[in-house]
PDB file of N, CA and C in Angstrom:
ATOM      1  N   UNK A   1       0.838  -1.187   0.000  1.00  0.00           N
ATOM      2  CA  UNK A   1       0.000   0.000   0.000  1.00  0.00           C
ATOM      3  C   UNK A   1       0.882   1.249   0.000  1.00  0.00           C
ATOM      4  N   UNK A   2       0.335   2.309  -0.948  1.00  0.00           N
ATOM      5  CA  UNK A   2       1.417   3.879  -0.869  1.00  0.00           C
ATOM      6  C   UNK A   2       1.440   4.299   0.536  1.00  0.00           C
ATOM      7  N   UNK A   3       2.280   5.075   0.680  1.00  0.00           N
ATOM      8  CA  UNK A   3       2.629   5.650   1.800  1.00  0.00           C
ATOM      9  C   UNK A   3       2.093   7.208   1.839  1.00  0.00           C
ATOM     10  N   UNK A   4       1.286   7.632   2.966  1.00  0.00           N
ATOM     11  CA  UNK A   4       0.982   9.475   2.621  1.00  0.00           C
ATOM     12  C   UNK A   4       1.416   9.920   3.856  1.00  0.00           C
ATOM     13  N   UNK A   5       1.705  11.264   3.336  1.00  0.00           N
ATOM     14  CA  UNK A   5       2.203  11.822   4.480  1.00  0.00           C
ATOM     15  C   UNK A   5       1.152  13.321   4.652  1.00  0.00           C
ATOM     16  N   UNK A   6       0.637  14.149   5.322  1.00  0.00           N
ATOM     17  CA  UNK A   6      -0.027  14.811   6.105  1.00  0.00           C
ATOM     18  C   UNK A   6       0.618  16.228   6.421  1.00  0.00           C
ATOM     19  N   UNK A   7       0.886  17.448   6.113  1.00  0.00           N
ATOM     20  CA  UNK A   7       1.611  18.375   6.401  1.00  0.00           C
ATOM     21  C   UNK A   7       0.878  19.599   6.841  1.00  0.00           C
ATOM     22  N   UNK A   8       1.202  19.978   7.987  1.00  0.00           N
ATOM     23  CA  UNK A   8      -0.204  21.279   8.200  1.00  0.00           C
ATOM     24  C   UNK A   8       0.718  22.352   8.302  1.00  0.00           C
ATOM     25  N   UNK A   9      -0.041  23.513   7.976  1.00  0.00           N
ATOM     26  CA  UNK A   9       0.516  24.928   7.980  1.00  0.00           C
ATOM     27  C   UNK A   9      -1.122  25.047   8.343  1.00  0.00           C
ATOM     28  N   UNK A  10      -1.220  26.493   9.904  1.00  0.00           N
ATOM     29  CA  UNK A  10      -2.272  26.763  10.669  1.00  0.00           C
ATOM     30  C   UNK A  10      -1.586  28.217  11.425  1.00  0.00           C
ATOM     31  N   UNK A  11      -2.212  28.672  12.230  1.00  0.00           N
ATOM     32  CA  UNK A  11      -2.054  29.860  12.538  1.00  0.00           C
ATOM     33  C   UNK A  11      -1.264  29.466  14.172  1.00  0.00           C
ATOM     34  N   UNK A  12      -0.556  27.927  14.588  1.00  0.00           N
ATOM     35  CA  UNK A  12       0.410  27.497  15.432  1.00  0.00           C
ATOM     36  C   UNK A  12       1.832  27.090  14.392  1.00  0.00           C
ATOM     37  N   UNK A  13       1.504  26.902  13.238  1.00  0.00           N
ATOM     38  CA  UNK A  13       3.170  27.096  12.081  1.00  0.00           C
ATOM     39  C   UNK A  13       3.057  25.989  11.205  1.00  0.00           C
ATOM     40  N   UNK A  14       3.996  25.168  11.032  1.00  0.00           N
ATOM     41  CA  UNK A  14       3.960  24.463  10.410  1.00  0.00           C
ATOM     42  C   UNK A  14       4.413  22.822  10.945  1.00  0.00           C
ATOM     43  N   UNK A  15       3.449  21.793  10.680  1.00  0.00           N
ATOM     44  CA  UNK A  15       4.208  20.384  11.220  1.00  0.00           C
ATOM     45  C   UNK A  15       3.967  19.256  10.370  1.00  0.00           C
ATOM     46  N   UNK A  16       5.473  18.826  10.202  1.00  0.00           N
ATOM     47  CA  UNK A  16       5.615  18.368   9.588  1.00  0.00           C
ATOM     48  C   UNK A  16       5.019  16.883   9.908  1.00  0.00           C
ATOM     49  N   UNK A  17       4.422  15.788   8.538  1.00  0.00           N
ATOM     50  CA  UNK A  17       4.182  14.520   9.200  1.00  0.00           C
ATOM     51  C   UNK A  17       5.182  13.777   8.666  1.00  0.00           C
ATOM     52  N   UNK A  18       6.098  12.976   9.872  1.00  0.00           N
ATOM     53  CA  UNK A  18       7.493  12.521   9.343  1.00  0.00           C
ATOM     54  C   UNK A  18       7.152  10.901   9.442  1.00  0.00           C
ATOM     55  N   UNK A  19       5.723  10.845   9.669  1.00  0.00           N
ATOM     56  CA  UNK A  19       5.661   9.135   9.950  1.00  0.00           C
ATOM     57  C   UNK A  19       4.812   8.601   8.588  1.00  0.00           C
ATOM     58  N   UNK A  20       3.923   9.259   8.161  1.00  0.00           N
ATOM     59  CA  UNK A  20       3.036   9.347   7.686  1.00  0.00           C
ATOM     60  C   UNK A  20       1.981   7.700   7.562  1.00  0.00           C
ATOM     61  N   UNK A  21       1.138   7.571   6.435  1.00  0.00           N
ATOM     62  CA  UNK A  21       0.116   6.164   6.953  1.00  0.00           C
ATOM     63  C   UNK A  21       0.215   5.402   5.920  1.00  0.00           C
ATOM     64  N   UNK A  22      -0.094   4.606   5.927  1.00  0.00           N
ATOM     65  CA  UNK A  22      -0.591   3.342   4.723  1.00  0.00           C
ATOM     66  C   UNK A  22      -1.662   3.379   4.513  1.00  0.00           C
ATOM     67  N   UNK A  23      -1.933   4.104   2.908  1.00  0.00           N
ATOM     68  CA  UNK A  23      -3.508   4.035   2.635  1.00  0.00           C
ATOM     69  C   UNK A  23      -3.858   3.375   1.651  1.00  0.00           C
ATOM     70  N   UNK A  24      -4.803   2.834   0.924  1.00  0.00           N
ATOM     71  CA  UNK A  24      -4.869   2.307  -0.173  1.00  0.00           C
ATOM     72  C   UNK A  24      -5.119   2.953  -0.981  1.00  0.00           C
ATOM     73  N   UNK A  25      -5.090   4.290  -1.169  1.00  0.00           N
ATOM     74  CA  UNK A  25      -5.161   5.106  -2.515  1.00  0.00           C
ATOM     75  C   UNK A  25      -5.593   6.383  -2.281  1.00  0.00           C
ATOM     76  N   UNK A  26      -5.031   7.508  -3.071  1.00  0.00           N
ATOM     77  CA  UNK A  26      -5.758   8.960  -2.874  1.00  0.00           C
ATOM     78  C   UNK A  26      -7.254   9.373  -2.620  1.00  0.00           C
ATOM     79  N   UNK A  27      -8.151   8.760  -3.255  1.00  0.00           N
ATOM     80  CA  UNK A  27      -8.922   9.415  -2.869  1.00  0.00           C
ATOM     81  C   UNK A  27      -9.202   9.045  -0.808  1.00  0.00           C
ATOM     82  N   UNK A  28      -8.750   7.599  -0.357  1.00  0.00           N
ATOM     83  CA  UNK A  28      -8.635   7.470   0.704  1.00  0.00           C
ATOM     84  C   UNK A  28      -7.613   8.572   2.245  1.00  0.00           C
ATOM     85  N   UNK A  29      -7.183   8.909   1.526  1.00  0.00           N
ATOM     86  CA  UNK A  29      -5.814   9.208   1.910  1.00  0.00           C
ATOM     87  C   UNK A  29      -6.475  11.287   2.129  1.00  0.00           C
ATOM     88  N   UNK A  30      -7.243  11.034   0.816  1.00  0.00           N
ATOM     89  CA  UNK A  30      -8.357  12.627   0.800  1.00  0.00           C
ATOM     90  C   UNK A  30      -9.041  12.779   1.997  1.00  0.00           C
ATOM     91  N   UNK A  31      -9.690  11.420   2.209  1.00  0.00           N
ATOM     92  CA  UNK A  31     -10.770  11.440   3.385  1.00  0.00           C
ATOM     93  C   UNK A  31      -9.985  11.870   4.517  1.00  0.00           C
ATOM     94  N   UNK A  32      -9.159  10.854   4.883  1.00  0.00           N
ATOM     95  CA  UNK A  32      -8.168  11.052   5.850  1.00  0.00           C
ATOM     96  C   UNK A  32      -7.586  12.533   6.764  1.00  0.00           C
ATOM     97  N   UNK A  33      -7.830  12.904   5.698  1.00  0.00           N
ATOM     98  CA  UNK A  33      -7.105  14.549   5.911  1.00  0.00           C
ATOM     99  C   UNK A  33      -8.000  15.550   5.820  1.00  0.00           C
ATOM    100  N   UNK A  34      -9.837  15.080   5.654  1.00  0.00           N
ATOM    101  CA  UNK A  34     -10.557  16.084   5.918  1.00  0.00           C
ATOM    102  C   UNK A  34     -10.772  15.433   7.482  1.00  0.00           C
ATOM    103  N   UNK A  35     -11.072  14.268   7.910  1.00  0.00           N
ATOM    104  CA  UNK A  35     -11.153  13.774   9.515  1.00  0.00           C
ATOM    105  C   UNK A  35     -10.137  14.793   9.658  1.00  0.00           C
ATOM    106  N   UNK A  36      -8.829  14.709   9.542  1.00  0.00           N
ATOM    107  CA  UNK A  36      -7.876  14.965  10.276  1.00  0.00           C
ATOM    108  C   UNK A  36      -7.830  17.136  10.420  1.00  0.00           C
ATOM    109  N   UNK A  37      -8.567  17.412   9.314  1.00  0.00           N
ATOM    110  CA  UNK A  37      -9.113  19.094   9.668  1.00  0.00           C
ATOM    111  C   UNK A  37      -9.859  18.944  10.661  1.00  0.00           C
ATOM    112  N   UNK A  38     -11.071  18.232  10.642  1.00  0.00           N
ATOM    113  CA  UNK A  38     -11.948  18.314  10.984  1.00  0.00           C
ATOM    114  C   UNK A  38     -11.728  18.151  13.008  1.00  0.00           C
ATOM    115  N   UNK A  39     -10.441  17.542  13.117  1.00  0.00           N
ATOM    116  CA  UNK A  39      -9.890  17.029  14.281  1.00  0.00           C
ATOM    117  C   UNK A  39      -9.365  18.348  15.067  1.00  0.00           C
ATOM    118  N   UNK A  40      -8.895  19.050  13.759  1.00  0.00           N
ATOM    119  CA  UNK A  40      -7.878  20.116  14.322  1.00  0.00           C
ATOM    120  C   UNK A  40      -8.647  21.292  15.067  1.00  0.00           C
ATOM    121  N   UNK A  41     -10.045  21.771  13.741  1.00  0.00           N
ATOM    122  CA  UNK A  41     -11.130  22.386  14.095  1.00  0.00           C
ATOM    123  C   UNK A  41     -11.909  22.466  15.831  1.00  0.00           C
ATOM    124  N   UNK A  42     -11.995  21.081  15.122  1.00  0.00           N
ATOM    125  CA  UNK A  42     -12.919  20.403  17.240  1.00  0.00           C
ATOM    126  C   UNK A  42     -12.261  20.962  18.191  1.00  0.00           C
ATOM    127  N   UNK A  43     -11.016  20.632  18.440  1.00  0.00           N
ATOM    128  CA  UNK A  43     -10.438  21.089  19.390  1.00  0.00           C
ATOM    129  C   UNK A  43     -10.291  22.081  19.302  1.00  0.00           C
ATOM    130  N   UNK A  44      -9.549  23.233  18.601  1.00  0.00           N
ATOM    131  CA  UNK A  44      -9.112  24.544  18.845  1.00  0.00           C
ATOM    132  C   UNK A  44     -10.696  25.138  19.303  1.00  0.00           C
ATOM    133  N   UNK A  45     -11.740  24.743  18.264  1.00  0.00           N
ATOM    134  CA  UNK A  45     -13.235  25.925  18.788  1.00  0.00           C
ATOM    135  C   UNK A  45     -14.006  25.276  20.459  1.00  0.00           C
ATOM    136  N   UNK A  46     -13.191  23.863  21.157  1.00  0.00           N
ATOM    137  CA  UNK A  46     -13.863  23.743  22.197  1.00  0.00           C
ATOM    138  C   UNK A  46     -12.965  24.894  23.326  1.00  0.00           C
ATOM    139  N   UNK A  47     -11.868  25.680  22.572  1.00  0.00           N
ATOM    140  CA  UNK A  47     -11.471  26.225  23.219  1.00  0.00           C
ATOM    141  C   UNK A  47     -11.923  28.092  23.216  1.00  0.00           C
ATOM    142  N   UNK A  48     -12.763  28.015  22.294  1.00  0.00           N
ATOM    143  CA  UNK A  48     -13.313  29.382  21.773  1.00  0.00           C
ATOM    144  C   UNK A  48     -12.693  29.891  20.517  1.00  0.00           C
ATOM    145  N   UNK A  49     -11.768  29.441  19.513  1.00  0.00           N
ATOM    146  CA  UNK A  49     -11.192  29.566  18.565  1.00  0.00           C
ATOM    147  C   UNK A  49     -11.946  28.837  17.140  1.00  0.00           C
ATOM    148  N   UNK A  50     -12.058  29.425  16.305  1.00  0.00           N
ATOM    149  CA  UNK A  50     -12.734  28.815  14.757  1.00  0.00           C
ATOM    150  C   UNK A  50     -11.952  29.742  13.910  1.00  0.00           C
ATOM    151  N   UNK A  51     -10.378  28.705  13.650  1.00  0.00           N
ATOM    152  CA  UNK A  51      -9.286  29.530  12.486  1.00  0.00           C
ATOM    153  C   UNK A  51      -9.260  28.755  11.561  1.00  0.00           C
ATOM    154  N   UNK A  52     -10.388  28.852  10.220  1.00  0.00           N
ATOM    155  CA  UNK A  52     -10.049  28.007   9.442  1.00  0.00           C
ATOM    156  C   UNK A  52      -9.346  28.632   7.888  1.00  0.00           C
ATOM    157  N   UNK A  53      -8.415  29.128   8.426  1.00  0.00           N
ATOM    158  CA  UNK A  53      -7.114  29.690   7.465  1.00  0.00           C
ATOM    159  C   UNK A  53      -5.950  28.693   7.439  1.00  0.00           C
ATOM    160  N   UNK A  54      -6.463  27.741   7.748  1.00  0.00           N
ATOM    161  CA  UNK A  54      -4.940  27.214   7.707  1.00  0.00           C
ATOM    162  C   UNK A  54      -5.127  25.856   6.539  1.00  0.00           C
ATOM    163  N   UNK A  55      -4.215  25.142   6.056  1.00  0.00           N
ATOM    164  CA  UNK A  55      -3.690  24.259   4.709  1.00  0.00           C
ATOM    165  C   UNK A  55      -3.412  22.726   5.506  1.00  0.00           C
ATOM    166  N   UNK A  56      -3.525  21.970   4.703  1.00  0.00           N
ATOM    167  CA  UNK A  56      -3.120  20.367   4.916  1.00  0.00           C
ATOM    168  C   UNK A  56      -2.793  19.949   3.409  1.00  0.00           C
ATOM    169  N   UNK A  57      -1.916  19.487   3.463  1.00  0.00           N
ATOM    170  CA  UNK A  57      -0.996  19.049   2.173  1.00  0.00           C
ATOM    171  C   UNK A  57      -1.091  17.366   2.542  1.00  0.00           C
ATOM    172  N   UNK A  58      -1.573  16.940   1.321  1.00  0.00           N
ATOM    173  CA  UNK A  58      -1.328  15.538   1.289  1.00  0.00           C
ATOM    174  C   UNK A  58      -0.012  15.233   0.275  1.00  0.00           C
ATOM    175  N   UNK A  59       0.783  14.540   0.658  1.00  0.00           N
ATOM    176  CA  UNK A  59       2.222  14.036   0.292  1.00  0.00           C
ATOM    177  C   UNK A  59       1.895  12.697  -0.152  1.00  0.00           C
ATOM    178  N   UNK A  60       2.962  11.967  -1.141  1.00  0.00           N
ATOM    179  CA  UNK A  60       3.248  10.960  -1.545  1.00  0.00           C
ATOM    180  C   UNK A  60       4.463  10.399  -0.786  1.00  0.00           C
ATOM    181  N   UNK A  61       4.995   9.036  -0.915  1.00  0.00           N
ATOM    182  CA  UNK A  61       6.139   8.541  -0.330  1.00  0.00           C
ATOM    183  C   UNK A  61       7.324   9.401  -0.319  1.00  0.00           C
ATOM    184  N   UNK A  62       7.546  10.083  -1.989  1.00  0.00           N
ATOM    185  CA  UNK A  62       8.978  11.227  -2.513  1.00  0.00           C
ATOM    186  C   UNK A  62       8.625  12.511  -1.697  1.00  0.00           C
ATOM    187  N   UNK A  63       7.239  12.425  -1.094  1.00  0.00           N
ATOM    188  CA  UNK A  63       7.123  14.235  -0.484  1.00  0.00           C
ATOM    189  C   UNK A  63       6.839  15.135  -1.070  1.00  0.00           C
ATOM    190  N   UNK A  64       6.223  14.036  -2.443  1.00  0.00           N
ATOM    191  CA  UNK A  64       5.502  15.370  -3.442  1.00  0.00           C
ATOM    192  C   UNK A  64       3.791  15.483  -3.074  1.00  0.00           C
ATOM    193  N   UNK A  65       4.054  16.958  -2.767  1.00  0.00           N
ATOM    194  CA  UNK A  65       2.719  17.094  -2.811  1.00  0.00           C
ATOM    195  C   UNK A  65       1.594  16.897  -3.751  1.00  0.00           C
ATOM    196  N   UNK A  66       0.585  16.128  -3.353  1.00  0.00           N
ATOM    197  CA  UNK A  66      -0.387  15.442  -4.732  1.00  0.00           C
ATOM    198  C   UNK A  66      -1.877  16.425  -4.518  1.00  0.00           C
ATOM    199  N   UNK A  67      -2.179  17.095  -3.437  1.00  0.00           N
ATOM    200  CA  UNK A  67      -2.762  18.140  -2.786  1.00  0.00           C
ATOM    201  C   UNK A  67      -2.936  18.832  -1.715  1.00  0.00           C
ATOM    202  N   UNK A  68      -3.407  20.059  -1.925  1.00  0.00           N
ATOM    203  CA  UNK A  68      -3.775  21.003  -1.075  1.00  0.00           C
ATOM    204  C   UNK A  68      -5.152  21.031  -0.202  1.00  0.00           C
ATOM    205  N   UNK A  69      -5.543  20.986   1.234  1.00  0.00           N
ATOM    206  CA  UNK A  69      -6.766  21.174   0.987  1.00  0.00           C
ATOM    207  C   UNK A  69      -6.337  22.534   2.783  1.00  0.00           C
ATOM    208  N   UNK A  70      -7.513  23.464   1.727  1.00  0.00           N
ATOM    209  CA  UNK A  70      -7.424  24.347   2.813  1.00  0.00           C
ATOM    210  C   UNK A  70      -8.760  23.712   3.913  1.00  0.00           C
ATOM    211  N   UNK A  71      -8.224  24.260   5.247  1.00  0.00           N
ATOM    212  CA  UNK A  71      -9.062  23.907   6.460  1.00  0.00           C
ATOM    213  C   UNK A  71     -10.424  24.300   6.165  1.00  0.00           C
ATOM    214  N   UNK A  72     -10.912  25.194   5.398  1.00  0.00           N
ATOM    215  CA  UNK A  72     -12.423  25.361   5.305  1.00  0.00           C
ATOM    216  C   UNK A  72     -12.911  24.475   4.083  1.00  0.00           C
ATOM    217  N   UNK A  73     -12.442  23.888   3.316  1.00  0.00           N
ATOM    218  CA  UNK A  73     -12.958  22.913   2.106  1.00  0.00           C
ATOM    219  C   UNK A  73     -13.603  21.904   3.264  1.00  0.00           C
ATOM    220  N   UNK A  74     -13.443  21.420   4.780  1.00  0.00           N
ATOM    221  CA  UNK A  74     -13.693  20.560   5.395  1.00  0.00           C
ATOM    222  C   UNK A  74     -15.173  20.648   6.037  1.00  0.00           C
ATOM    223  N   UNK A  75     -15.472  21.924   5.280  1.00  0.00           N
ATOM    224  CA  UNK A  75     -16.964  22.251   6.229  1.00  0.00           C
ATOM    225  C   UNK A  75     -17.981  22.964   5.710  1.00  0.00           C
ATOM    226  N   UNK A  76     -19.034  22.443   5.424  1.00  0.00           N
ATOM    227  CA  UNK A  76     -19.927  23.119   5.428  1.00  0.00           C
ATOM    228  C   UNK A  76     -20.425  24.074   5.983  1.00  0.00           C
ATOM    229  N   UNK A  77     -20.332  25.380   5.994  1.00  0.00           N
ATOM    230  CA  UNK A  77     -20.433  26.616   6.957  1.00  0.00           C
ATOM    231  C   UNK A  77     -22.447  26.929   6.989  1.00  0.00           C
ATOM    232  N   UNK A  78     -22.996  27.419   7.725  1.00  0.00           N
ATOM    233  CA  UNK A  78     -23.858  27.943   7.346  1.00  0.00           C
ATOM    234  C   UNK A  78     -23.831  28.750   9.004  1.00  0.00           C
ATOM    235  N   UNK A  79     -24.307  30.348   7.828  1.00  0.00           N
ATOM    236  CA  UNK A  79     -24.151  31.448   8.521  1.00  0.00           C
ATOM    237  C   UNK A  79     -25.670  32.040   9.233  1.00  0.00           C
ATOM    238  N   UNK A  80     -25.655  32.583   9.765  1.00  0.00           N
ATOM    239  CA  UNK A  80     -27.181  33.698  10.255  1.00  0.00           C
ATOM    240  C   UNK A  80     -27.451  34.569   9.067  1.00  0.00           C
ATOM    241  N   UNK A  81     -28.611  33.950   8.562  1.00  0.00           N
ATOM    242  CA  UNK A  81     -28.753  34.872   7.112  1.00  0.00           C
ATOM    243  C   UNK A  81     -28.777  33.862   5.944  1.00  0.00           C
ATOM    244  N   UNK A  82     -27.825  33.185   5.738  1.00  0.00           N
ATOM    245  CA  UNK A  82     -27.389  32.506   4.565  1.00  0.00           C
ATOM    246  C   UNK A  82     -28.636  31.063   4.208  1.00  0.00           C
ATOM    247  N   UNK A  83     -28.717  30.692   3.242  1.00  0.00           N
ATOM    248  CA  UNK A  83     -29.923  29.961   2.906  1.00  0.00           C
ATOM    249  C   UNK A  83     -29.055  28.428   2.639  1.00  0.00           C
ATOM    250  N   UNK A  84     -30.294  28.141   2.936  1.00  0.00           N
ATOM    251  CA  UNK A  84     -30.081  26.343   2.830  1.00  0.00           C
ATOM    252  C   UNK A  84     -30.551  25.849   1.620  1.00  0.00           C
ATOM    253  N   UNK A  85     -29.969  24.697   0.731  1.00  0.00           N
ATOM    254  CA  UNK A  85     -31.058  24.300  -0.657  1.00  0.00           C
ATOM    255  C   UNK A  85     -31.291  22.628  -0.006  1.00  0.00           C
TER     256      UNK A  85
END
């Protein structure tokens, strides 16, 4: 199975994932790393914080990045005002 690796840049810097996982394929490896926003999110807003400016880079085994996903692609927002379909 490929190897991915996980890289965040957030408004605490940048960390690197030097272990990274065994997934069976990108689009898996996609999911992975919206849980893993979605992880980052939970915690910082049980603390009164909602910074979703920050990036997760999914890596290949070489450390090439295969994508970007910024922290708000992970969420459906809905605002006071804004409409539902």
């Amino acid at each position: 199975m490929p190897r991915y690796y996980f890289h965040i840049r957030n408004g605490s810097g940048f960390i690197r994932d030097e272990e990274g996982r065994e997934l069976p394929d990108e689009a898996v490896a996609r999911d992975e790393a919206l849980k893993g926003i979605r992880s980052i999110i939970s915690s910082e807003a049980s603390g009164g914080l909602l910074d979703l400016t920050g990036e997760l880079d999914i890596a290949d085994a070489q450390d090439e990045v295969i994508e970007t996903l910024r922290f708000d692609e992970a969420f459906q927002l809905r605002l006071p005002g804004s409409r539902t379909s």
